[in-house]
Protein backbone atom coordinates (compact mmCIF):
# COMPACT_ATOMS: atom_id res chain seq x y z
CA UNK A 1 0.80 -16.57 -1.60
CA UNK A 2 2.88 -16.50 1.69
CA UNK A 3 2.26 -16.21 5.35
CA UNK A 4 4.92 -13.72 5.63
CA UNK A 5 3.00 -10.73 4.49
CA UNK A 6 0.08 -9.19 6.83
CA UNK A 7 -3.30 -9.37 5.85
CA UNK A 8 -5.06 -6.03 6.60
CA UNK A 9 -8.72 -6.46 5.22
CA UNK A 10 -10.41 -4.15 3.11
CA UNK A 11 -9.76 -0.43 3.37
CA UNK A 12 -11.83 1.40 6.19
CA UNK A 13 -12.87 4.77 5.03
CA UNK A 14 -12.67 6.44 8.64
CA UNK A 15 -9.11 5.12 9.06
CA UNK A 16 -5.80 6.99 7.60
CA UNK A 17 -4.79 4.85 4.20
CA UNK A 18 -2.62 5.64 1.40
CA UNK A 19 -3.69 6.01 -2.08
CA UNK A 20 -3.50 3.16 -4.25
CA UNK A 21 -2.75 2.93 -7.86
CA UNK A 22 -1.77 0.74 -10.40
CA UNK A 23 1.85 -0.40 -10.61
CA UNK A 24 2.20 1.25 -14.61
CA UNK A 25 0.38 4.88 -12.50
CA UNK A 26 3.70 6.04 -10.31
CA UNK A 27 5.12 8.65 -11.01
CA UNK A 28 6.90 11.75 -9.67
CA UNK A 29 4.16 13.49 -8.84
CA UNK A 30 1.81 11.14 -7.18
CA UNK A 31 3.00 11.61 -3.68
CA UNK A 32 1.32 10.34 -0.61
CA UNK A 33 1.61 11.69 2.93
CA UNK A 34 5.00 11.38 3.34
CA UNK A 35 7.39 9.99 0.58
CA UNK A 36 9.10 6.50 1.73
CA UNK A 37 5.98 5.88 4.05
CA UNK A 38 2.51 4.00 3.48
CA UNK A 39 -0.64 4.02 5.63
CA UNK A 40 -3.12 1.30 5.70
CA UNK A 41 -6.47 1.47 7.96
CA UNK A 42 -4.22 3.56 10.23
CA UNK A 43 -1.09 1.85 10.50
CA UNK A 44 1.71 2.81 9.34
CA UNK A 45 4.29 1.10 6.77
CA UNK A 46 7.65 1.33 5.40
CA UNK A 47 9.22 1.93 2.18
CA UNK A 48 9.07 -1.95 0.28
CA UNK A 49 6.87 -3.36 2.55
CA UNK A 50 3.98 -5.99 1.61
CA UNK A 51 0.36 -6.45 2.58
CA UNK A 52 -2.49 -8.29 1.40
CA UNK A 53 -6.03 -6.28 0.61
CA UNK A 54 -8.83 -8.32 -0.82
CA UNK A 55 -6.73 -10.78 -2.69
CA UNK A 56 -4.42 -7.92 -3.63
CA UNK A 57 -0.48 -8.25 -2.89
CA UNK A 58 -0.04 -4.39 -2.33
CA UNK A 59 3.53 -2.65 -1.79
CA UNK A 60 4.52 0.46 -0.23
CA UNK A 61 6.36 2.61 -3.05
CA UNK A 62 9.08 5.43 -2.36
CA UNK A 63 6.39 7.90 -2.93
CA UNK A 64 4.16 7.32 0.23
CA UNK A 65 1.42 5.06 -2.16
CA UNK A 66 0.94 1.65 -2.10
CA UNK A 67 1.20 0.07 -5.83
CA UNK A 68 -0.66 -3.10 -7.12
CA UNK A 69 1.49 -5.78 -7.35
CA UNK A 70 0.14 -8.94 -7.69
CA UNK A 71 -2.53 -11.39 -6.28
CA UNK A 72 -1.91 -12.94 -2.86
């Protein structure tokens, strides 16, 4: 899709990564760690930002998950 968004992998159980559920699945109470930030294998993400997971365009959602998007 574009180079602009990192690629992280696949998720690595041992390492600190946000749920992640369908776009249509948010809602109020489906918070994450912390709302406005994402984890993925360990590093950590803002509020609206992009990564790439297996062929999945994932974003970081104001409730600390990271919702399916689209394909990358």
């Amino acid at each position: 899709m574009s180079d602009d968004i990192t690629q992280v992998g696949s998720v690595v159980s041992a390492l600190k990564t946000s749920e992640i559920v369908e776009t249509g699945d948010i809602s109020e109470g489906a918070e994450g760690d912390r709302a406005g930030v994402c984890w993925f294998n360990g590093t950590r993400y803002s509020e609206g930002a992009f990564v790439c997971s297996s062929g999945k365009r994932l974003r970081c959602a104001w409730n600390g998950t990271w919702t399916d998007h689209s394909s990358c």
